[in-house]
N, C-alpha and C. Protein backbone atom coordinates (compact mmCIF):
# COMPACT_ATOMS: atom_id res chain seq x y z
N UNK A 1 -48.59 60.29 -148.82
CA UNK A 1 -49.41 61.34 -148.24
C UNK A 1 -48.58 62.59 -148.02
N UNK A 2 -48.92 63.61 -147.85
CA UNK A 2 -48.15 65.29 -148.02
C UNK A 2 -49.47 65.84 -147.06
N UNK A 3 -49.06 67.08 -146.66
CA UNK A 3 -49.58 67.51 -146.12
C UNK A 3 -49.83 67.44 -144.81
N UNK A 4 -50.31 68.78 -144.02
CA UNK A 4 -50.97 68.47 -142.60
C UNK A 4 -52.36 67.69 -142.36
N UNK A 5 -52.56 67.23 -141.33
CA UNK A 5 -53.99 66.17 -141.41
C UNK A 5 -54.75 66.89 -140.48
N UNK A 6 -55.79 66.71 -141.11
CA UNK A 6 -57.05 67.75 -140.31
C UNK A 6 -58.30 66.11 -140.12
N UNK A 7 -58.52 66.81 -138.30
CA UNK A 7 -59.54 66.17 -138.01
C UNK A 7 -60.96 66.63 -138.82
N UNK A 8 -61.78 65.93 -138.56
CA UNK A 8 -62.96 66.59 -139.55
C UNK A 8 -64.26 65.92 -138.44
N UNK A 9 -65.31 66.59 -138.65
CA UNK A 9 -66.34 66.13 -137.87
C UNK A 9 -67.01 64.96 -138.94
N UNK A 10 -67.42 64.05 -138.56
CA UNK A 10 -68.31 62.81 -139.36
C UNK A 10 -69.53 63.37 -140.13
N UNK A 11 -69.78 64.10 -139.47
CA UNK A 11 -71.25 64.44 -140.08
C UNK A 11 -71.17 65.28 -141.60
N UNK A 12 -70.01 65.83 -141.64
CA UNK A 12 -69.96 66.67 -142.54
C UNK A 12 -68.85 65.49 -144.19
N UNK A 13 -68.50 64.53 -143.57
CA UNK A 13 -68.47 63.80 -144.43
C UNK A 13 -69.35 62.46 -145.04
N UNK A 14 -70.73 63.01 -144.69
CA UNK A 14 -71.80 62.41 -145.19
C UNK A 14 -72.11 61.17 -144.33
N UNK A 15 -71.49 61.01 -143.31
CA UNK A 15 -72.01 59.79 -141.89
C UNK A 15 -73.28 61.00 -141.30
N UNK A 16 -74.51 59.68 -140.86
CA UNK A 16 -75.60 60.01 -140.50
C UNK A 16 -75.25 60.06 -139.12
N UNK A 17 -74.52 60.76 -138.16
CA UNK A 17 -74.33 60.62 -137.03
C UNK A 17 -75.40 61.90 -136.08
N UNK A 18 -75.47 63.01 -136.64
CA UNK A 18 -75.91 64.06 -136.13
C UNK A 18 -77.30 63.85 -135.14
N UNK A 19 -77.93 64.68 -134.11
CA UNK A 19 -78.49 64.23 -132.55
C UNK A 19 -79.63 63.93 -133.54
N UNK A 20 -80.28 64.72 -134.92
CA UNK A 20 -81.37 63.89 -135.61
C UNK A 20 -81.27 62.85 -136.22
N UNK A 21 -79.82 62.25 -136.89
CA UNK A 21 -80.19 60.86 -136.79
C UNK A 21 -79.51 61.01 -138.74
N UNK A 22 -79.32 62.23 -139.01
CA UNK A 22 -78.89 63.29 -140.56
C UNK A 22 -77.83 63.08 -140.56
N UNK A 23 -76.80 63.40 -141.76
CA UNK A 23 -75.27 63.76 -142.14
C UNK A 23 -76.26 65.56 -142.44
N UNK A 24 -74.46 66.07 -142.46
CA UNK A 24 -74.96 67.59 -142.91
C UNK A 24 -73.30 67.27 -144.19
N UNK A 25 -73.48 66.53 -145.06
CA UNK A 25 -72.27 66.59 -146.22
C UNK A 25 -71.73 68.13 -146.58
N UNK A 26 -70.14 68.00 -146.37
CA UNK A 26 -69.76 69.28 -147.00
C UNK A 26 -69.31 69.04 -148.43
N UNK A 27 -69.73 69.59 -149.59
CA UNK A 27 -68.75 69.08 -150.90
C UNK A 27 -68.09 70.50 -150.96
N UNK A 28 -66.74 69.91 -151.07
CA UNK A 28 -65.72 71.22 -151.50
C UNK A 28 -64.65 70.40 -152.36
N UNK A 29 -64.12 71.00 -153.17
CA UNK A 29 -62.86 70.24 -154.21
C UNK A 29 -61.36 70.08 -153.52
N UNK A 30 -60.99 70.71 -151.87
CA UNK A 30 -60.55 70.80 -151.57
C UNK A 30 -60.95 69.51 -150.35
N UNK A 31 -61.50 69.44 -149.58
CA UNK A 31 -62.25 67.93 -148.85
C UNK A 31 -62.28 67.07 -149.55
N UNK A 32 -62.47 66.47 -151.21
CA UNK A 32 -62.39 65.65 -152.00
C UNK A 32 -60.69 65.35 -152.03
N UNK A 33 -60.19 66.01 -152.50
CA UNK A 33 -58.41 66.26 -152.34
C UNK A 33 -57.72 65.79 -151.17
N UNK A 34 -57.96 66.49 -149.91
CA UNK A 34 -57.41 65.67 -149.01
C UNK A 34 -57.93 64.64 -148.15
N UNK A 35 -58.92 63.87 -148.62
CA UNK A 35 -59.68 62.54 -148.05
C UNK A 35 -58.83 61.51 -149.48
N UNK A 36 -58.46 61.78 -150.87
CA UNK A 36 -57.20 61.02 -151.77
C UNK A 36 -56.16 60.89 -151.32
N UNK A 37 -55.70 62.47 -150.70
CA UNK A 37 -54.60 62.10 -150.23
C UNK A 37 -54.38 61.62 -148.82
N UNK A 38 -55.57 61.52 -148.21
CA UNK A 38 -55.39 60.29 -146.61
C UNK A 38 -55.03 61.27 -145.87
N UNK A 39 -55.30 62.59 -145.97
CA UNK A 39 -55.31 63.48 -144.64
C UNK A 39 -56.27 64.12 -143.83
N UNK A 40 -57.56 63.26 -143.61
CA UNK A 40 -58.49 63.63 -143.02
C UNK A 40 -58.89 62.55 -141.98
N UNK A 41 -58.87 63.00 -140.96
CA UNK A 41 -59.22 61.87 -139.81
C UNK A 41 -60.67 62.76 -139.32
N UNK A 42 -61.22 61.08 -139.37
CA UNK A 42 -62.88 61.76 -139.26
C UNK A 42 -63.27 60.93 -137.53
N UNK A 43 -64.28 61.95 -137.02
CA UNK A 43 -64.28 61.46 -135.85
C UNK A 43 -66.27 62.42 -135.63
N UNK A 44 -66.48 61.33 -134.81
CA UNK A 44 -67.77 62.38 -134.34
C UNK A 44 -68.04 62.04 -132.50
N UNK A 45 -67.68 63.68 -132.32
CA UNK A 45 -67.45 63.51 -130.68
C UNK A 45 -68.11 63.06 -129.80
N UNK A 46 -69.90 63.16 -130.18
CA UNK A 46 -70.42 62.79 -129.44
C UNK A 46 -70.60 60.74 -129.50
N UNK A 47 -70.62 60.59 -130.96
CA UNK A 47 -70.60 58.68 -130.66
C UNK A 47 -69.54 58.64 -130.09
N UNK A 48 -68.39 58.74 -130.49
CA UNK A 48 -66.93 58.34 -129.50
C UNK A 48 -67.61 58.86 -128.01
N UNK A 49 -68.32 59.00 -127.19
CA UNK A 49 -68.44 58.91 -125.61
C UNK A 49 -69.60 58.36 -126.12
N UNK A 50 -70.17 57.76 -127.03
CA UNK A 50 -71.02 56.45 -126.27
C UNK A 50 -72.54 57.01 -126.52
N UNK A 51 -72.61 58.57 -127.01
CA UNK A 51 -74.27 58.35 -126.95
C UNK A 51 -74.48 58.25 -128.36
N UNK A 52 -76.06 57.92 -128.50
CA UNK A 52 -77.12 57.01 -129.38
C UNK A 52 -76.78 58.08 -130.57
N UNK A 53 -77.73 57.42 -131.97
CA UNK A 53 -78.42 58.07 -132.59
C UNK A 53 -79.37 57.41 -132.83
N UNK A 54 -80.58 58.14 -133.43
CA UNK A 54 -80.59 60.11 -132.97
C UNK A 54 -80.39 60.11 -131.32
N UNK A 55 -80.85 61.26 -130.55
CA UNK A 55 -80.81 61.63 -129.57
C UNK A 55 -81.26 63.03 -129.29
N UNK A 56 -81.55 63.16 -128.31
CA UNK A 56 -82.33 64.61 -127.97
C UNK A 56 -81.62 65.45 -127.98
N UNK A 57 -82.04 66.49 -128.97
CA UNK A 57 -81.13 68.10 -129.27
C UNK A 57 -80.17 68.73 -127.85
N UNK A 58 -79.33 69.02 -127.96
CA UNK A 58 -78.47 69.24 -126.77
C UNK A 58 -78.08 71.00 -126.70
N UNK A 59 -78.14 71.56 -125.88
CA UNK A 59 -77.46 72.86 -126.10
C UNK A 59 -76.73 73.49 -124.45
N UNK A 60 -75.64 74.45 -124.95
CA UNK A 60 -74.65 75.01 -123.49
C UNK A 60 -75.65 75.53 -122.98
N UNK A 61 -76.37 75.33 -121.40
CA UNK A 61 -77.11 76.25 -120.95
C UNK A 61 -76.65 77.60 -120.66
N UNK A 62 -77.48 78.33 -120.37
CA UNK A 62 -77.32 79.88 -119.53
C UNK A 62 -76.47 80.97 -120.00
N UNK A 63 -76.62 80.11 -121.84
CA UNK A 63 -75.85 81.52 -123.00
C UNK A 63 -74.28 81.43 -122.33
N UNK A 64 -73.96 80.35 -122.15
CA UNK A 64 -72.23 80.27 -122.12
C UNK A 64 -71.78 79.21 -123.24
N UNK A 65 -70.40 79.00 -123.04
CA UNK A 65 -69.79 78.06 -124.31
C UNK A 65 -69.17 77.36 -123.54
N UNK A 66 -68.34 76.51 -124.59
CA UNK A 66 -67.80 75.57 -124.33
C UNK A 66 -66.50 75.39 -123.25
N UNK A 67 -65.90 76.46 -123.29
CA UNK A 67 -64.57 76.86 -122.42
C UNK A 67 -65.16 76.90 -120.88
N UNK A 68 -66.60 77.80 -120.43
CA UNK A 68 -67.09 77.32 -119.58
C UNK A 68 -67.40 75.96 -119.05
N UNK A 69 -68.00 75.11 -119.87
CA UNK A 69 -68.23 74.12 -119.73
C UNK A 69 -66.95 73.14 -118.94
N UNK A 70 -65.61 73.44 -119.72
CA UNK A 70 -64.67 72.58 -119.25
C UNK A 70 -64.09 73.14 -117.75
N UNK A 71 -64.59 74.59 -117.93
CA UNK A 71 -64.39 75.40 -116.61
C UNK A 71 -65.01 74.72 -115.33
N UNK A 72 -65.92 73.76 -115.60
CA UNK A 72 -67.44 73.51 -114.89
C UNK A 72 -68.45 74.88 -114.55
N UNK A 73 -68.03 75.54 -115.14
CA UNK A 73 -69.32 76.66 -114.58
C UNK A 73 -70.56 76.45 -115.69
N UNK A 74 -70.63 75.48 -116.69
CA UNK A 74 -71.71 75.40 -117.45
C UNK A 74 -72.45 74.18 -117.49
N UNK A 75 -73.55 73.88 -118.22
CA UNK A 75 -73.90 72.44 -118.14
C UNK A 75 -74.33 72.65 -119.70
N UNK A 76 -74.28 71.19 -120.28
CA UNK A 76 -74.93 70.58 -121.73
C UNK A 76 -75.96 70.08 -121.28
N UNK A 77 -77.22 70.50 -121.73
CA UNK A 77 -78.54 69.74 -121.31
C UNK A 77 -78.86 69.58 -122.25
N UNK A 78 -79.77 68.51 -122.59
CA UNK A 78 -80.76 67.94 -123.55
C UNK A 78 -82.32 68.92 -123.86
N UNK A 79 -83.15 68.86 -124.99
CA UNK A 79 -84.14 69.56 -124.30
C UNK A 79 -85.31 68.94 -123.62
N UNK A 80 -85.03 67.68 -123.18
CA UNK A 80 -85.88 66.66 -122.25
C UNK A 80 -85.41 67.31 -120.86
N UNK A 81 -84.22 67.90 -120.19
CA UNK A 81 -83.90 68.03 -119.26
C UNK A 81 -82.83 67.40 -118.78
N UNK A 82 -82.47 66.34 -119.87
CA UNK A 82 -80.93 65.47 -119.08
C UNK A 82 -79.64 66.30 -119.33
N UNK A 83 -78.93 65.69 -117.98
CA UNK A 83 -77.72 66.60 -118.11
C UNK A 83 -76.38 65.83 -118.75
N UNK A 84 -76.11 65.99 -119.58
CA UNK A 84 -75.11 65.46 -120.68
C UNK A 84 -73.78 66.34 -120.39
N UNK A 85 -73.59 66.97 -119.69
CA UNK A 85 -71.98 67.65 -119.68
C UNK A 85 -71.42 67.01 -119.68
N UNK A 86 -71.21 65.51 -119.03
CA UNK A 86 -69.98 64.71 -118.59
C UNK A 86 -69.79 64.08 -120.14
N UNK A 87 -70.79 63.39 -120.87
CA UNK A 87 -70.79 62.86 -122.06
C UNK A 87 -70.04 63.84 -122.97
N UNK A 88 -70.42 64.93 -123.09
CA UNK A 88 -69.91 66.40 -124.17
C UNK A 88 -68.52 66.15 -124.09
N UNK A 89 -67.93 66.66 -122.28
CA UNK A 89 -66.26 66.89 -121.97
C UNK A 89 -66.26 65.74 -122.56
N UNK A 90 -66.25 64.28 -122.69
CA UNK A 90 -65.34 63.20 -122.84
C UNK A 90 -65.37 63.00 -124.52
N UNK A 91 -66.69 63.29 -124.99
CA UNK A 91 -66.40 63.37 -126.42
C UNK A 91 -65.15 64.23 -127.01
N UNK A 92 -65.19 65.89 -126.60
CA UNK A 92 -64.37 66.59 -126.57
C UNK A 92 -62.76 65.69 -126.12
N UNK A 93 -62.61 65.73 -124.90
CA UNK A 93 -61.64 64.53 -124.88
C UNK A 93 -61.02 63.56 -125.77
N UNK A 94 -61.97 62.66 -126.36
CA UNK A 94 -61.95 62.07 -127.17
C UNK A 94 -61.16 62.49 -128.76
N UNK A 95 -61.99 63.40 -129.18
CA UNK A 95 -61.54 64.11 -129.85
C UNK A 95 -60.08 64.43 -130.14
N UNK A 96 -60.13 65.15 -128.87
CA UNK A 96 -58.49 65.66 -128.45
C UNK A 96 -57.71 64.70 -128.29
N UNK A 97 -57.83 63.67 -128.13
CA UNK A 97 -56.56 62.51 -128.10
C UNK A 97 -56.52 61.59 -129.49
N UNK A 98 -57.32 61.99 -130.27
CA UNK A 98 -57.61 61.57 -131.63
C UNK A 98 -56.56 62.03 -132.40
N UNK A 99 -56.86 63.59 -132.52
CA UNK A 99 -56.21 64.42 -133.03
C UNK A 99 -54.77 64.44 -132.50
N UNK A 100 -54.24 64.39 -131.41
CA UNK A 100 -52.87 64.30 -131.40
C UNK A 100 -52.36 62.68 -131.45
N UNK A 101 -52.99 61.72 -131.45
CA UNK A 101 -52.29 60.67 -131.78
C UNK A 101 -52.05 60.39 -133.55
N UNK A 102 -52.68 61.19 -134.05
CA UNK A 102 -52.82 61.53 -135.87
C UNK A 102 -52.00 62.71 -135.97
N UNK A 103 -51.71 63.49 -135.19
CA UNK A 103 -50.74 64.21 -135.28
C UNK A 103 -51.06 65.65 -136.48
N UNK A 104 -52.88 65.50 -136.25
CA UNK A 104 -53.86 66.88 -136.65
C UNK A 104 -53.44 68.05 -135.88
N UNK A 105 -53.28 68.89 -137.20
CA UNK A 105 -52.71 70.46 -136.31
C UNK A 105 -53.93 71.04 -136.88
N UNK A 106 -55.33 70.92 -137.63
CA UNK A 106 -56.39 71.73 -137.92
C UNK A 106 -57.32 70.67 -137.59
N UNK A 107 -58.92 71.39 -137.49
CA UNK A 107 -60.00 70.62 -137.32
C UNK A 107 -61.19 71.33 -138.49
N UNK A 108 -61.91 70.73 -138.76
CA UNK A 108 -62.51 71.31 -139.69
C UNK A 108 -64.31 70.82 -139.13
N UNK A 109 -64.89 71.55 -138.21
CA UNK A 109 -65.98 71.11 -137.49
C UNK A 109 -67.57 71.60 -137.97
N UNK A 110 -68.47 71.00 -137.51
CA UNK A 110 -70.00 71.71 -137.93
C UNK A 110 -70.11 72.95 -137.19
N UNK A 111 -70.46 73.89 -137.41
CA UNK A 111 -70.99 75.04 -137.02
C UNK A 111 -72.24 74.73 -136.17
N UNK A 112 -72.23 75.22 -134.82
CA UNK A 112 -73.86 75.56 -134.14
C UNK A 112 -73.86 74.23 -133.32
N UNK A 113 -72.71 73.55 -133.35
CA UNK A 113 -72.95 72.24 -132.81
C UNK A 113 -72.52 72.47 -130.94
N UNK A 114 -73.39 71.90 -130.31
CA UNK A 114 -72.70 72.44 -128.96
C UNK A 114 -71.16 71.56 -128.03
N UNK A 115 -71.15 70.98 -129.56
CA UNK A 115 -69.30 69.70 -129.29
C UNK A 115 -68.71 70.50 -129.98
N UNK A 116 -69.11 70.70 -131.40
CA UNK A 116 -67.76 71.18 -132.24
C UNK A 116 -68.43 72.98 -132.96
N UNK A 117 -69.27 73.31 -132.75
CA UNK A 117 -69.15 74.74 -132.89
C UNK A 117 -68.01 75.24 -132.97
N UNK A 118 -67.60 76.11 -133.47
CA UNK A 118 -66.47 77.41 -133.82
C UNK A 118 -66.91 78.23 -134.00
N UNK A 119 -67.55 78.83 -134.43
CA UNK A 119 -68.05 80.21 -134.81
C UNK A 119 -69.16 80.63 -134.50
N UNK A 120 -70.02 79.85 -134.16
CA UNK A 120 -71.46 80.37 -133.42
C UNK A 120 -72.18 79.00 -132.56
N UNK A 121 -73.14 78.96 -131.67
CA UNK A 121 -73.62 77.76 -131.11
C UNK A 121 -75.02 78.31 -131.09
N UNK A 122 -76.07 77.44 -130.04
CA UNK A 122 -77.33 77.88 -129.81
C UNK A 122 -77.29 78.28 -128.28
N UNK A 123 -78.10 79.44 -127.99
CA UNK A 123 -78.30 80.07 -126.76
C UNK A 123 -78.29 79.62 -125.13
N UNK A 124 -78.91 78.24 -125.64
CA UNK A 124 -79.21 77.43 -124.32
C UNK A 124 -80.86 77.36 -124.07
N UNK A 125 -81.39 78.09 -125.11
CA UNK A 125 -82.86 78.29 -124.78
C UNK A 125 -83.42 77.76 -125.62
N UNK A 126 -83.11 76.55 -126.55
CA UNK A 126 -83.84 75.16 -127.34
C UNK A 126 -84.91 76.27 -127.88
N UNK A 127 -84.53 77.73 -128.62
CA UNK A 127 -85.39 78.48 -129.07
C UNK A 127 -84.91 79.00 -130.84
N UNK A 128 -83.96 78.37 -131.07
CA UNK A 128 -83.12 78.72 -132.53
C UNK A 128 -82.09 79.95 -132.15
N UNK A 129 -82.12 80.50 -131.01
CA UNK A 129 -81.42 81.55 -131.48
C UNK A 129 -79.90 81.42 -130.68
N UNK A 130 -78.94 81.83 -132.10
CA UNK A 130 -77.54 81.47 -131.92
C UNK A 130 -77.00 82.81 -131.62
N UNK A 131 -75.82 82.32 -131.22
CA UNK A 131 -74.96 83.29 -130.05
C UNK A 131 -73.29 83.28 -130.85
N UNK A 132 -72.53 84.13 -130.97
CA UNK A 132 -71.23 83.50 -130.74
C UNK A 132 -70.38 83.08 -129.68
N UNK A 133 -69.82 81.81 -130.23
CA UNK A 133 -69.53 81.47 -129.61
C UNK A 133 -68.84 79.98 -129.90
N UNK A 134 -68.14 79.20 -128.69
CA UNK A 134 -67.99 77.52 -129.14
C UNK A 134 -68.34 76.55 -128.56
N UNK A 135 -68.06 75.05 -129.16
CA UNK A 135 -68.63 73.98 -128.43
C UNK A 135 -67.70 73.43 -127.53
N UNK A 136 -67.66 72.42 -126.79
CA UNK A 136 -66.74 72.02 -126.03
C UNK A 136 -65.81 71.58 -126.71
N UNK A 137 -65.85 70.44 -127.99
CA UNK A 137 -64.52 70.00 -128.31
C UNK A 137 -63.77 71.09 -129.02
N UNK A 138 -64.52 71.87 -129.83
CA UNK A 138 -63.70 73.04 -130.75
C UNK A 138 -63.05 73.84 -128.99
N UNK A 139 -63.37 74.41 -128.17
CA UNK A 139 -62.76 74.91 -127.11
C UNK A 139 -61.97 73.60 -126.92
N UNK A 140 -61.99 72.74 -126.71
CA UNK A 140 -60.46 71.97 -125.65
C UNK A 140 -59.64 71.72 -127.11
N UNK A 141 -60.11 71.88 -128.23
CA UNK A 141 -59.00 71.50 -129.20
C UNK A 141 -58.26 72.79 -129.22
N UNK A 142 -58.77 74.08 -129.30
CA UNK A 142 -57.94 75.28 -129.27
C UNK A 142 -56.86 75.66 -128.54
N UNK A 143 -57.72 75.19 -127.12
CA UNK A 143 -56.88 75.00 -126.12
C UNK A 143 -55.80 74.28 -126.02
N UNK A 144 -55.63 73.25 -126.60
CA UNK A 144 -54.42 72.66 -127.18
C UNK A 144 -54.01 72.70 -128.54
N UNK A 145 -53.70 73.97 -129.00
CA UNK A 145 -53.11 74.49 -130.16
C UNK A 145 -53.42 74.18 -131.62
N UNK A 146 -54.30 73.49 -131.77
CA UNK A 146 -55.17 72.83 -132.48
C UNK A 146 -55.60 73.79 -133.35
N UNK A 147 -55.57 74.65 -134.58
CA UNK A 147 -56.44 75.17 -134.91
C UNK A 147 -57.61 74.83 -135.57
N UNK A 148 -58.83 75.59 -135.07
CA UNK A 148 -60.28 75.20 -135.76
C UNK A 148 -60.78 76.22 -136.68
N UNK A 149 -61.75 75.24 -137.74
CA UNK A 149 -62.34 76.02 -138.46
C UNK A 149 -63.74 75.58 -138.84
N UNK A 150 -64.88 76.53 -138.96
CA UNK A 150 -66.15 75.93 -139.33
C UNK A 150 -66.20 75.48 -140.35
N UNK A 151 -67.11 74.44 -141.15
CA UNK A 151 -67.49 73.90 -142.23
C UNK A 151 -68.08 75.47 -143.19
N UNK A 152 -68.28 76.32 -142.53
CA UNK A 152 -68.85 77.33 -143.59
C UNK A 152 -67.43 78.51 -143.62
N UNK A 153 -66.40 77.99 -143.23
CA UNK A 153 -64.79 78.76 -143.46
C UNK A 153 -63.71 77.82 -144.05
N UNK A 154 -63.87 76.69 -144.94
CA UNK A 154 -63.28 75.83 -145.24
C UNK A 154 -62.15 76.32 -146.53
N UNK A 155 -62.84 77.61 -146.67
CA UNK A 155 -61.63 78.68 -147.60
C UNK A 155 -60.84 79.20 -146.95
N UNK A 156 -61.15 79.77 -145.81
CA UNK A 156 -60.04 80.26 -145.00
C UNK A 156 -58.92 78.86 -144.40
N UNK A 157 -59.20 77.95 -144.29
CA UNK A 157 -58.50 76.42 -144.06
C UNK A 157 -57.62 76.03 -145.07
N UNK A 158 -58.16 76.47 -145.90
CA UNK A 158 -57.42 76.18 -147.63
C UNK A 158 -56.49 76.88 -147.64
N UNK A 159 -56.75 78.57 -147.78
CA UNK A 159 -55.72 79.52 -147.58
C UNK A 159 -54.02 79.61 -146.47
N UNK A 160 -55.07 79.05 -145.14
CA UNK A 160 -54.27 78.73 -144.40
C UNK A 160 -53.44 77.91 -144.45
N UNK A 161 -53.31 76.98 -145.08
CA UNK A 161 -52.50 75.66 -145.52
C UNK A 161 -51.94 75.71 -146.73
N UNK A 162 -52.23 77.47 -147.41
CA UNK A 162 -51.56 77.46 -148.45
C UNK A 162 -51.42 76.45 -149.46
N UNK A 163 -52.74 76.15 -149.64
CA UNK A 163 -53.21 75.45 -151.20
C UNK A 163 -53.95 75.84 -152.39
């Protein structure tokens, strides 16, 4: 094996994990390449803490992100009304001790997700409309030096790793 190892979200390597119950598959010639060469550790934050699939759509309330969240000034609610923050942080958690026991210095996550967002999430208002912004695990992975990247920047990941 060569190379740095990048965590990767499950969903985007074709596991049906996502809160509908879907994979969202990424094909790139570069994700084919380093899943041969055994440098992709796949993880999906929210099963690692334990909740179902499917499960009820989740989003950061009150148009904040994820860094709040670990702040406690935010909550992850469901759009039934349950409050899922504690589940989110520990997935995030999860995550994060994944990645440094694999000894992942990149993450390569779903976009809009309110765990692994990077580049944009949803409002908090279970209304479609996205914000920038991140999810909790992409925030606590940053936070520990981790760099992230969305599934729709997987060129800039490439570049970055100078391949």
């Amino acid at each position: 094996m060569t190379g740095a190892k990048i965590l990767v979200s499950a969903c985007l390597m074709g596991h049906a994990v996502r809160y509908d119950g879907k994979a969202k598959p990424l094909i790139h010639p570069a994700l084919d390449r380093w899943r041969e060469e055994g440098r992709l550790v796949t993880i999906c934050p929210e099963m690692s803490a334990g909740m179902p699939v499917p499960r009820p759509p989740a989003e950061i309330a009150g148009a904040c992100n994820g860094v709040d969240v670990l702040q406690g000034r935010a909550a992850v609610v469901e759009i039934t009304g349950g409050d899922v923050t504690q589940a989110f942080i520990d997935a995030a958690q999860n995550a994060l001790e994944l990645a440094l026991r694999q000894d992942c210095r990149y993450a390569l996550l779903i976009d809009g997700s309110p765990s692994c967002g990077s580049g944009f999430i949803y409002d908090g208002s279970f209304s479609g409309n996205r914000r920038t912004g991140e999810g909790v695990t992409a925030a606590l992975l940053r936070q520990n030096g981790i760099e992230v990247f969305s599934d729709r920047d997987i060129g800039q990941l490439v570049q970055r790793l100078g391949e």
